[in-house]
PDB file of N, CA and C in Angstrom:
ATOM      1  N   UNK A   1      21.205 -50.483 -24.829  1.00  0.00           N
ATOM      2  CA  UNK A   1      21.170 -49.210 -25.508  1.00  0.00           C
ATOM      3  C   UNK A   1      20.246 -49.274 -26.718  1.00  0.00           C
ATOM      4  N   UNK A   2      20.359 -50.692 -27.477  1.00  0.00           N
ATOM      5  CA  UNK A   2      19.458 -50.224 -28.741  1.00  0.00           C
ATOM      6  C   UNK A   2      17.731 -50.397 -28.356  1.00  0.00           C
ATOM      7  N   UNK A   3      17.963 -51.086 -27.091  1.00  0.00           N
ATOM      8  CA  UNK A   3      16.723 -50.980 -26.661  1.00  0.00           C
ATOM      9  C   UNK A   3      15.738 -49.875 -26.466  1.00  0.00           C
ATOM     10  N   UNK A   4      16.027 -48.789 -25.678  1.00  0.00           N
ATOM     11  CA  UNK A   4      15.791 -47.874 -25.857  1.00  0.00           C
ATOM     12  C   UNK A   4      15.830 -46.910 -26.418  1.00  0.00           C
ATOM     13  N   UNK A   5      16.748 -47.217 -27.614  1.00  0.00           N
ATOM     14  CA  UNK A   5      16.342 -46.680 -28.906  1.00  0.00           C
ATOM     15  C   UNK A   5      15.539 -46.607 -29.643  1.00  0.00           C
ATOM     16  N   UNK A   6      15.023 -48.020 -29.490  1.00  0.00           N
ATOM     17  CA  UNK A   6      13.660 -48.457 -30.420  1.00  0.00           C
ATOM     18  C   UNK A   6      12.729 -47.919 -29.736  1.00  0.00           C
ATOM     19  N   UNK A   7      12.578 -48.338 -28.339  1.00  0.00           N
ATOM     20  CA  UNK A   7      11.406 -47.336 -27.884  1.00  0.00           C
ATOM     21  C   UNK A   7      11.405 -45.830 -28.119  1.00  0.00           C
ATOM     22  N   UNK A   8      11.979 -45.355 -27.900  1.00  0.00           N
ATOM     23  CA  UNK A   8      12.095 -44.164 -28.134  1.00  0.00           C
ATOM     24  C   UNK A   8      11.323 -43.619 -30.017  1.00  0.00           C
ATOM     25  N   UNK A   9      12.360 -44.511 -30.282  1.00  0.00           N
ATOM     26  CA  UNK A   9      11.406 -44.421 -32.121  1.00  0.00           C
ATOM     27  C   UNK A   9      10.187 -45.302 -32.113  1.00  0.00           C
ATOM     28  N   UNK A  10       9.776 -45.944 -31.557  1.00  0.00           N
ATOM     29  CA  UNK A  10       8.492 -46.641 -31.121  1.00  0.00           C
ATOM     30  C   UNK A  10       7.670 -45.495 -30.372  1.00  0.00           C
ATOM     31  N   UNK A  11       7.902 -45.130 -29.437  1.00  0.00           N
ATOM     32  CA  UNK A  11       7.135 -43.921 -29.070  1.00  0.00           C
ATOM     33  C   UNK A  11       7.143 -42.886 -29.937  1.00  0.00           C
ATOM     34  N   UNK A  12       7.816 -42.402 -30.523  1.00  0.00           N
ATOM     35  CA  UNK A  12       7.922 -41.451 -31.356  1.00  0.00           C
ATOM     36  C   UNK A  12       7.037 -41.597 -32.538  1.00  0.00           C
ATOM     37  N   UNK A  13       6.684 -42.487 -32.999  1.00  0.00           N
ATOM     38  CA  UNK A  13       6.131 -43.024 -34.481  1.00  0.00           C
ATOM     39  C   UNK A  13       4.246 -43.047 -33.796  1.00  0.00           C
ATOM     40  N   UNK A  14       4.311 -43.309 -32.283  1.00  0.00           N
ATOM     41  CA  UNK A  14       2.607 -43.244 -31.519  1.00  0.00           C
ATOM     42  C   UNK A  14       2.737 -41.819 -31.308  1.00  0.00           C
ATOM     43  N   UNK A  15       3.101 -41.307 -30.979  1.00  0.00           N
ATOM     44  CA  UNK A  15       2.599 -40.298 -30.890  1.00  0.00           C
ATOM     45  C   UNK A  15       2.257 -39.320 -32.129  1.00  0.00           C
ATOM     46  N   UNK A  16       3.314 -39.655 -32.848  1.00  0.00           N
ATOM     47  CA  UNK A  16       2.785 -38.997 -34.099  1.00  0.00           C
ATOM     48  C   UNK A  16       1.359 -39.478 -34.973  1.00  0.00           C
ATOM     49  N   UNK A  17       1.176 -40.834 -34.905  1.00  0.00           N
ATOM     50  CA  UNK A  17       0.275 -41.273 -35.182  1.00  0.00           C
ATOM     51  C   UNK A  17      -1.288 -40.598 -34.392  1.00  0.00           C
ATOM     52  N   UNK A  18      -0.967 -40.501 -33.122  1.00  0.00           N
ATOM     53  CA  UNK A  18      -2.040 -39.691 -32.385  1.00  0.00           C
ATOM     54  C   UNK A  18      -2.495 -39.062 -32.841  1.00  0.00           C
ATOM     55  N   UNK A  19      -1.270 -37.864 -32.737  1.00  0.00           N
ATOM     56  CA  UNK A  19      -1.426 -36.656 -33.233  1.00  0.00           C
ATOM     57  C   UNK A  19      -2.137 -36.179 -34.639  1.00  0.00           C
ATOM     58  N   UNK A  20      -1.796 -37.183 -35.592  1.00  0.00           N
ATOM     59  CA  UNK A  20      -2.370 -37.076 -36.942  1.00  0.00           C
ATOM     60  C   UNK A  20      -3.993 -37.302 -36.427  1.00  0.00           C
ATOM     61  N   UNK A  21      -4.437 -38.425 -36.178  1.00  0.00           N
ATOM     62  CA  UNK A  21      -5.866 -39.307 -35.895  1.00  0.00           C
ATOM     63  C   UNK A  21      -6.418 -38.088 -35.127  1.00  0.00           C
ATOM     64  N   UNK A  22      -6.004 -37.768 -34.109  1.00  0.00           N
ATOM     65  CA  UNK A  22      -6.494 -36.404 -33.386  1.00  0.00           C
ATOM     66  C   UNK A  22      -6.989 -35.189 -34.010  1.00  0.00           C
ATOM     67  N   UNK A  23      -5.973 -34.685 -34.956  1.00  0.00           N
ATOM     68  CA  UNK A  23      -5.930 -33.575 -35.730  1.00  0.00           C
ATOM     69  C   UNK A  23      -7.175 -33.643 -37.096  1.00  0.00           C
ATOM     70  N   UNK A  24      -7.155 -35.053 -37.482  1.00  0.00           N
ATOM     71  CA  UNK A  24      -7.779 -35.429 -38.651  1.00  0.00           C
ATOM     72  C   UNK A  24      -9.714 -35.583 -37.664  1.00  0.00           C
ATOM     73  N   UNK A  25      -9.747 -35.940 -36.320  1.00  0.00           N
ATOM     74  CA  UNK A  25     -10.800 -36.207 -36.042  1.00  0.00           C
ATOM     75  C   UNK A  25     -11.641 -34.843 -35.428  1.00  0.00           C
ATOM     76  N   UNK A  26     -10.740 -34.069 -34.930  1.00  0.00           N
ATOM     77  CA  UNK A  26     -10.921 -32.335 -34.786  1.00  0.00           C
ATOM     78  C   UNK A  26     -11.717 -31.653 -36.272  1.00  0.00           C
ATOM     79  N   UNK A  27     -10.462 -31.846 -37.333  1.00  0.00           N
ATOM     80  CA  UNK A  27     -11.276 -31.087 -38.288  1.00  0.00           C
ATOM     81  C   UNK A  27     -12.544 -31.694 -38.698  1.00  0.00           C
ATOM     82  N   UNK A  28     -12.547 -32.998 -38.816  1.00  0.00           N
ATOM     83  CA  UNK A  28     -13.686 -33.562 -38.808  1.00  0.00           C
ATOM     84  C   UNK A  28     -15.166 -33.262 -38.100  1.00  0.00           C
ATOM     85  N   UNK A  29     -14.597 -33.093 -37.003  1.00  0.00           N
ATOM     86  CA  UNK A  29     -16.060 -32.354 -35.993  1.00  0.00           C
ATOM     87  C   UNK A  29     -16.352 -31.070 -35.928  1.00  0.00           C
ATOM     88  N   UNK A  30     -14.928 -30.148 -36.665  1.00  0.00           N
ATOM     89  CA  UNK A  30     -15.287 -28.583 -36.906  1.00  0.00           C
ATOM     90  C   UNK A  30     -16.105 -28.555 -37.912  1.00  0.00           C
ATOM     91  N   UNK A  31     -16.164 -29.231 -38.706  1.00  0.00           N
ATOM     92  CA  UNK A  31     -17.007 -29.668 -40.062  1.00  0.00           C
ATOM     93  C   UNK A  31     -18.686 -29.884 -39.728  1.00  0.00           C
ATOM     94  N   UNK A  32     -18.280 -30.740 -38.992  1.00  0.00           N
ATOM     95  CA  UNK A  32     -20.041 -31.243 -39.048  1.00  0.00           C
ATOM     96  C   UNK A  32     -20.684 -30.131 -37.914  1.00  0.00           C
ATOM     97  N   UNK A  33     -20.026 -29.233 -36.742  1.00  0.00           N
ATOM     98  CA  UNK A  33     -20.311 -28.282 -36.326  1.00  0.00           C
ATOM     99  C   UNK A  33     -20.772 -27.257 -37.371  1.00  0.00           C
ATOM    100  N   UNK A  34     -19.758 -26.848 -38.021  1.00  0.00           N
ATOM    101  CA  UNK A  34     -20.302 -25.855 -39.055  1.00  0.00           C
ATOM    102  C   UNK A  34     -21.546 -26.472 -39.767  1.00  0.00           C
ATOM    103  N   UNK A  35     -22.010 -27.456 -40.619  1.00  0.00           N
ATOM    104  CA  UNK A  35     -22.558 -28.191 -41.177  1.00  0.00           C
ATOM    105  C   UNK A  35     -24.062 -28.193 -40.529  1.00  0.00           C
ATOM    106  N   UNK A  36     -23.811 -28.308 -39.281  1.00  0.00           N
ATOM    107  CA  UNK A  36     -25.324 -28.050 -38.529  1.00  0.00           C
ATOM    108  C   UNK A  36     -25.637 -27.023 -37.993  1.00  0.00           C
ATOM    109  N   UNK A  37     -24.559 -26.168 -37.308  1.00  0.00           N
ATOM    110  CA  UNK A  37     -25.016 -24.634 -37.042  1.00  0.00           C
ATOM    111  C   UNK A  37     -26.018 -24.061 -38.559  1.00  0.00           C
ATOM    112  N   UNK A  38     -25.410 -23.887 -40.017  1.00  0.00           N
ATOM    113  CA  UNK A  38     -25.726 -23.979 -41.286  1.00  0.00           C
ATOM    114  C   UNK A  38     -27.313 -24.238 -41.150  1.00  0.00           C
ATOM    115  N   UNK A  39     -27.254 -25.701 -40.846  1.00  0.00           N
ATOM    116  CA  UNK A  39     -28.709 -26.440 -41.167  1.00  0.00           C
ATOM    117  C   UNK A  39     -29.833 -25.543 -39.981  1.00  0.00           C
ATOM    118  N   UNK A  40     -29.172 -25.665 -38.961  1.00  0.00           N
ATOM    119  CA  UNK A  40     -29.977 -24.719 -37.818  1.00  0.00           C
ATOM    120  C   UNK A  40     -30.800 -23.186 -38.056  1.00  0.00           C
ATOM    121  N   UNK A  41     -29.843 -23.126 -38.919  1.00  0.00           N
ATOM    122  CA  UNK A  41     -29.856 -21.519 -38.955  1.00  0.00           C
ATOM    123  C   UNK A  41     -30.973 -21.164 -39.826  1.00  0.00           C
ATOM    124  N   UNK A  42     -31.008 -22.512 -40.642  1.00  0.00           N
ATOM    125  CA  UNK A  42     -32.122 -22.039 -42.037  1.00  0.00           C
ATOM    126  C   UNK A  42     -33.776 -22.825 -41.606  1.00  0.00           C
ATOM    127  N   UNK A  43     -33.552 -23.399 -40.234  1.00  0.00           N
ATOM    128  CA  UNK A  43     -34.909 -24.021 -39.536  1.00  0.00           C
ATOM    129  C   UNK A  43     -35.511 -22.827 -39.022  1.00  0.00           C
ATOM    130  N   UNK A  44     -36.397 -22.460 -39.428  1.00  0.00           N
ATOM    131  CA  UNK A  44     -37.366 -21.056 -38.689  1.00  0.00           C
ATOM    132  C   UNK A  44     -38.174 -21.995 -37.137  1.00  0.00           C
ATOM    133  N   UNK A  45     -37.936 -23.207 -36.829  1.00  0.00           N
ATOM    134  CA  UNK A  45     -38.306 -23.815 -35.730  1.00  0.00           C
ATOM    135  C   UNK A  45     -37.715 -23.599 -34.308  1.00  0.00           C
ATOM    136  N   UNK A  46     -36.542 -23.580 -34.885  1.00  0.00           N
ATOM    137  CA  UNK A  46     -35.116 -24.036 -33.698  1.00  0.00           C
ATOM    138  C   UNK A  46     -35.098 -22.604 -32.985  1.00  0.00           C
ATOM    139  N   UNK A  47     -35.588 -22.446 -31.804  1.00  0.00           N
ATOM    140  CA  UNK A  47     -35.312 -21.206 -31.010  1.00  0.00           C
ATOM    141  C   UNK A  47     -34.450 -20.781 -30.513  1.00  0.00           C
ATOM    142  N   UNK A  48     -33.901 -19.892 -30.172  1.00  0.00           N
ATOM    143  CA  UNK A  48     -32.515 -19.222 -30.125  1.00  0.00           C
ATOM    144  C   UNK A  48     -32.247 -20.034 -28.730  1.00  0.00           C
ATOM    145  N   UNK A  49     -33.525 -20.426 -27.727  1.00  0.00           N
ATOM    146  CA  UNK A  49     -32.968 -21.111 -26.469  1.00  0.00           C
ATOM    147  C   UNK A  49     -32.202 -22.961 -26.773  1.00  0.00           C
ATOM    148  N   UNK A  50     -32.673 -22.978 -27.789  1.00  0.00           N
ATOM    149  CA  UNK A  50     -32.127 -24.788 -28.704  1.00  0.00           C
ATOM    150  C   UNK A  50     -30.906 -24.502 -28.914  1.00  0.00           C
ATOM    151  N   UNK A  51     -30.827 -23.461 -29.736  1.00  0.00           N
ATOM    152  CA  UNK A  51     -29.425 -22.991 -30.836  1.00  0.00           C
ATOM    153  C   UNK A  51     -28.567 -22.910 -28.854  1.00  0.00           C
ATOM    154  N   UNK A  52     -28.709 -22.198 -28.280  1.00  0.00           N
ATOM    155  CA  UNK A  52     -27.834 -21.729 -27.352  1.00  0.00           C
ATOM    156  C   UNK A  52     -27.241 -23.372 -26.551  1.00  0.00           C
ATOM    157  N   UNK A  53     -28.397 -24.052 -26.507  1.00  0.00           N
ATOM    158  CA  UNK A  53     -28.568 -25.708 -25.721  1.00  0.00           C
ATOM    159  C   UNK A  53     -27.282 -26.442 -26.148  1.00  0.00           C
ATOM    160  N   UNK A  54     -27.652 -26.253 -27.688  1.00  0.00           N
ATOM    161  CA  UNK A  54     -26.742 -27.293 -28.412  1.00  0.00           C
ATOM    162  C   UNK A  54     -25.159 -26.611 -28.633  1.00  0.00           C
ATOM    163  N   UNK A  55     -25.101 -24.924 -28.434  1.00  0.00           N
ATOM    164  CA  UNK A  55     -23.423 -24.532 -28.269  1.00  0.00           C
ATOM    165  C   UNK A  55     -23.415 -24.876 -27.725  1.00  0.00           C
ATOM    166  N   UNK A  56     -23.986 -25.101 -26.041  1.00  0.00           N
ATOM    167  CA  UNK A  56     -23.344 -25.311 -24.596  1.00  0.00           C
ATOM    168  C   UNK A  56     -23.047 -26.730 -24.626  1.00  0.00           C
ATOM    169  N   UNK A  57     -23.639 -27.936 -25.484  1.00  0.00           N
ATOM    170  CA  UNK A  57     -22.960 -29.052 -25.665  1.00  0.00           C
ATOM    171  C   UNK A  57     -22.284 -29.130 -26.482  1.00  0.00           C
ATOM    172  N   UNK A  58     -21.952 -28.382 -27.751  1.00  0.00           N
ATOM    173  CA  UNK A  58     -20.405 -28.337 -28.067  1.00  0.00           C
ATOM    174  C   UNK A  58     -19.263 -27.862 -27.391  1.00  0.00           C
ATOM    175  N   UNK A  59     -19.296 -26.915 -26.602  1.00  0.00           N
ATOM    176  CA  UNK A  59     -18.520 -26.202 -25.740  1.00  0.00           C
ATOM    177  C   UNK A  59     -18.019 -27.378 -25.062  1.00  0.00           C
ATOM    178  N   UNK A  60     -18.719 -28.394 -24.396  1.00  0.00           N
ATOM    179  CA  UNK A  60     -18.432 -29.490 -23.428  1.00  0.00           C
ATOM    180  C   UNK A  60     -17.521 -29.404 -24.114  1.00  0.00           C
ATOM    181  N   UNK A  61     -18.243 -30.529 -25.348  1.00  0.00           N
ATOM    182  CA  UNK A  61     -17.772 -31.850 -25.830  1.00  0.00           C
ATOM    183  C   UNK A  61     -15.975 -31.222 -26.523  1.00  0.00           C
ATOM    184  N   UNK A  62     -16.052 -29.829 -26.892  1.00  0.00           N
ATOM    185  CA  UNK A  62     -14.641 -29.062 -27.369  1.00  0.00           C
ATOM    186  C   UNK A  62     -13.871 -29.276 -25.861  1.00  0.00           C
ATOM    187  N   UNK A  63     -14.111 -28.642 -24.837  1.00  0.00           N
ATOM    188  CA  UNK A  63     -13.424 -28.835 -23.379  1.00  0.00           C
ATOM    189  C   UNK A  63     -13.302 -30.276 -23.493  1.00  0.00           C
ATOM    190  N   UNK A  64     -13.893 -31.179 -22.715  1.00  0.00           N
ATOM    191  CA  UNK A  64     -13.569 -32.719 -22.699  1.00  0.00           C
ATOM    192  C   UNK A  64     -12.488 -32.860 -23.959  1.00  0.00           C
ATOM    193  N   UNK A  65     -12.739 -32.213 -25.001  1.00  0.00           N
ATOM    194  CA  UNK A  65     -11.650 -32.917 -26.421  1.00  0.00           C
ATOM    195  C   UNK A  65      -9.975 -32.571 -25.915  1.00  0.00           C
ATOM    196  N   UNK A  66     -10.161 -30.556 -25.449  1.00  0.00           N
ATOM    197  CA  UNK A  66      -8.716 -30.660 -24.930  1.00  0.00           C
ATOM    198  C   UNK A  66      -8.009 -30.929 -23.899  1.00  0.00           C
ATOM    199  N   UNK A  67      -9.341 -31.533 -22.638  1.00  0.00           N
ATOM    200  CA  UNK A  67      -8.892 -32.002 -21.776  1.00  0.00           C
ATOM    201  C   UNK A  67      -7.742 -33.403 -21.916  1.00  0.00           C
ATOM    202  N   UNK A  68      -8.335 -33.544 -22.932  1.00  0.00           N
ATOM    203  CA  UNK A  68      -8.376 -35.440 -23.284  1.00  0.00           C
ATOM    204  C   UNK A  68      -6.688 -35.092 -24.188  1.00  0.00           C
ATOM    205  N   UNK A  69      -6.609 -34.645 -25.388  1.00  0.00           N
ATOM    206  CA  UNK A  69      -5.474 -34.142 -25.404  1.00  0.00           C
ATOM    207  C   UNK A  69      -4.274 -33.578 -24.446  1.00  0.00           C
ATOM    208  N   UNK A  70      -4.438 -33.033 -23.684  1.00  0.00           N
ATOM    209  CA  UNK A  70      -3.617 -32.815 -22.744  1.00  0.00           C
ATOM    210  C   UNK A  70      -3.267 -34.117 -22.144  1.00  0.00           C
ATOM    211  N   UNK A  71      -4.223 -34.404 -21.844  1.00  0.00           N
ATOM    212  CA  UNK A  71      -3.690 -35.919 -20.666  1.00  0.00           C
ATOM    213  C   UNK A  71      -2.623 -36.788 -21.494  1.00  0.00           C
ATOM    214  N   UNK A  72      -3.146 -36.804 -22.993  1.00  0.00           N
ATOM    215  CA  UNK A  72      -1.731 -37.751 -23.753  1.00  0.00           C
ATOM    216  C   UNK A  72      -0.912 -37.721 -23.769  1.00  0.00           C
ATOM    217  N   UNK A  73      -0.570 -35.610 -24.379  1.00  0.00           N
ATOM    218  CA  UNK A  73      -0.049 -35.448 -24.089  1.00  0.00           C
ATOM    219  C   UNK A  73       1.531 -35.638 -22.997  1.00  0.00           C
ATOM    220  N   UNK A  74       0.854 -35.252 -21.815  1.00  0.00           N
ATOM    221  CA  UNK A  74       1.405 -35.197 -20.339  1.00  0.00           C
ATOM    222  C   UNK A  74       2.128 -36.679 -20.861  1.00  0.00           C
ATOM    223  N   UNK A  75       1.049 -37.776 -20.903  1.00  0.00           N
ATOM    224  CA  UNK A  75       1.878 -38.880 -20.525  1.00  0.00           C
ATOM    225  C   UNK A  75       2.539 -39.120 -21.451  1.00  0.00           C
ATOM    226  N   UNK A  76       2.627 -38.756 -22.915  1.00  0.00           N
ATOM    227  CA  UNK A  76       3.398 -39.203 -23.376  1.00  0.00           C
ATOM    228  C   UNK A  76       5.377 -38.547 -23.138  1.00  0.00           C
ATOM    229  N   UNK A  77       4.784 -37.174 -22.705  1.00  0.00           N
ATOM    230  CA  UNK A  77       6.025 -36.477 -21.891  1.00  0.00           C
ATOM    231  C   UNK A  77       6.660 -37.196 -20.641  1.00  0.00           C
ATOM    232  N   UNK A  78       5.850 -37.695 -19.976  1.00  0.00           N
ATOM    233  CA  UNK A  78       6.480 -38.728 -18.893  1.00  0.00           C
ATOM    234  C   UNK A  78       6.472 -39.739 -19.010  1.00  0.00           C
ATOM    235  N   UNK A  79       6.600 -40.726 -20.033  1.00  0.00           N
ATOM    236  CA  UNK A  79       6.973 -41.572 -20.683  1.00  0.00           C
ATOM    237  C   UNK A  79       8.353 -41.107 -21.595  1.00  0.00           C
ATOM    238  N   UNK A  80       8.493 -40.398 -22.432  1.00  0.00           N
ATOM    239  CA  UNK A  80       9.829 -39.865 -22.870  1.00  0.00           C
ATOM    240  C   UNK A  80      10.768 -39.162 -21.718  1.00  0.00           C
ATOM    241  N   UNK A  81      10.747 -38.499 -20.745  1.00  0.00           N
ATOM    242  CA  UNK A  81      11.117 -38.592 -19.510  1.00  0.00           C
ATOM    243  C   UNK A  81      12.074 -39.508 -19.036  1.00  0.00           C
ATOM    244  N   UNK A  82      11.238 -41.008 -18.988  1.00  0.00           N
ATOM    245  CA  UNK A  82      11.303 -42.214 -18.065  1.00  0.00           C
ATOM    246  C   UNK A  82      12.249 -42.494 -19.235  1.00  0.00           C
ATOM    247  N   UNK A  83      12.160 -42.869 -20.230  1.00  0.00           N
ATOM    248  CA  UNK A  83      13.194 -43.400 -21.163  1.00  0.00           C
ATOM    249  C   UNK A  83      14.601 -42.519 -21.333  1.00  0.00           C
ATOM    250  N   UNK A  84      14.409 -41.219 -21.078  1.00  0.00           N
ATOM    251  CA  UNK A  84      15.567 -40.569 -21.018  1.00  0.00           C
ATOM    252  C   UNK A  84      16.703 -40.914 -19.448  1.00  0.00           C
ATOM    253  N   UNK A  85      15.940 -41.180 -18.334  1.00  0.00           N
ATOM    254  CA  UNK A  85      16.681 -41.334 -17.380  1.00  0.00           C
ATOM    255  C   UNK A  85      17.557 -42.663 -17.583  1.00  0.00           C
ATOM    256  N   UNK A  86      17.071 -43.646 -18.241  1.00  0.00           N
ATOM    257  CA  UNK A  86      17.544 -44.796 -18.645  1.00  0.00           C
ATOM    258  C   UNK A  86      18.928 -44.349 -19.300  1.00  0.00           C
TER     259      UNK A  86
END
């Protein structure tokens, strides 16, 4: 029993940890997004077909981010799951 107690607060303490590192690395990249849209905007070079190039690779790289979240998610739900049937 105390075994899976600890896991349980062992899992509990990773995921939160995730969640922080996640959250902290998000705002981080909303930042430097804003930061260069900014810089873009004031280049009379960068053509609206560049500016459009480089949303469509943030767009990915935002998709892939909540793909990637989800999946931890999930498992960390079926991992708390598995410890509950115990």
């Amino acid at each position: 029993m105390e075994t899976t107690q600890f896991a349980k607060q062992a899992l509990g303490f990773q995921k939160t940890m995730f969640d922080n590192s996640f959250n902290a690395m998000t705002m981080v990249q909303d930042q430097t997004e804003k930061m260069v849209n900014g810089y873009l905007d004031q280049l009379p070079w960068v053509t609206a077909e560049g500016k459009k190039s480089l949303q469509t690779s943030v767009d990915m790289a935002k998709k892939a981010q909540d793909d990637f979240k989800k999946a931890v998610d999930e498992s960390f739900s079926k991992i708390e799951d598995l410890l509950e049937e115990k």
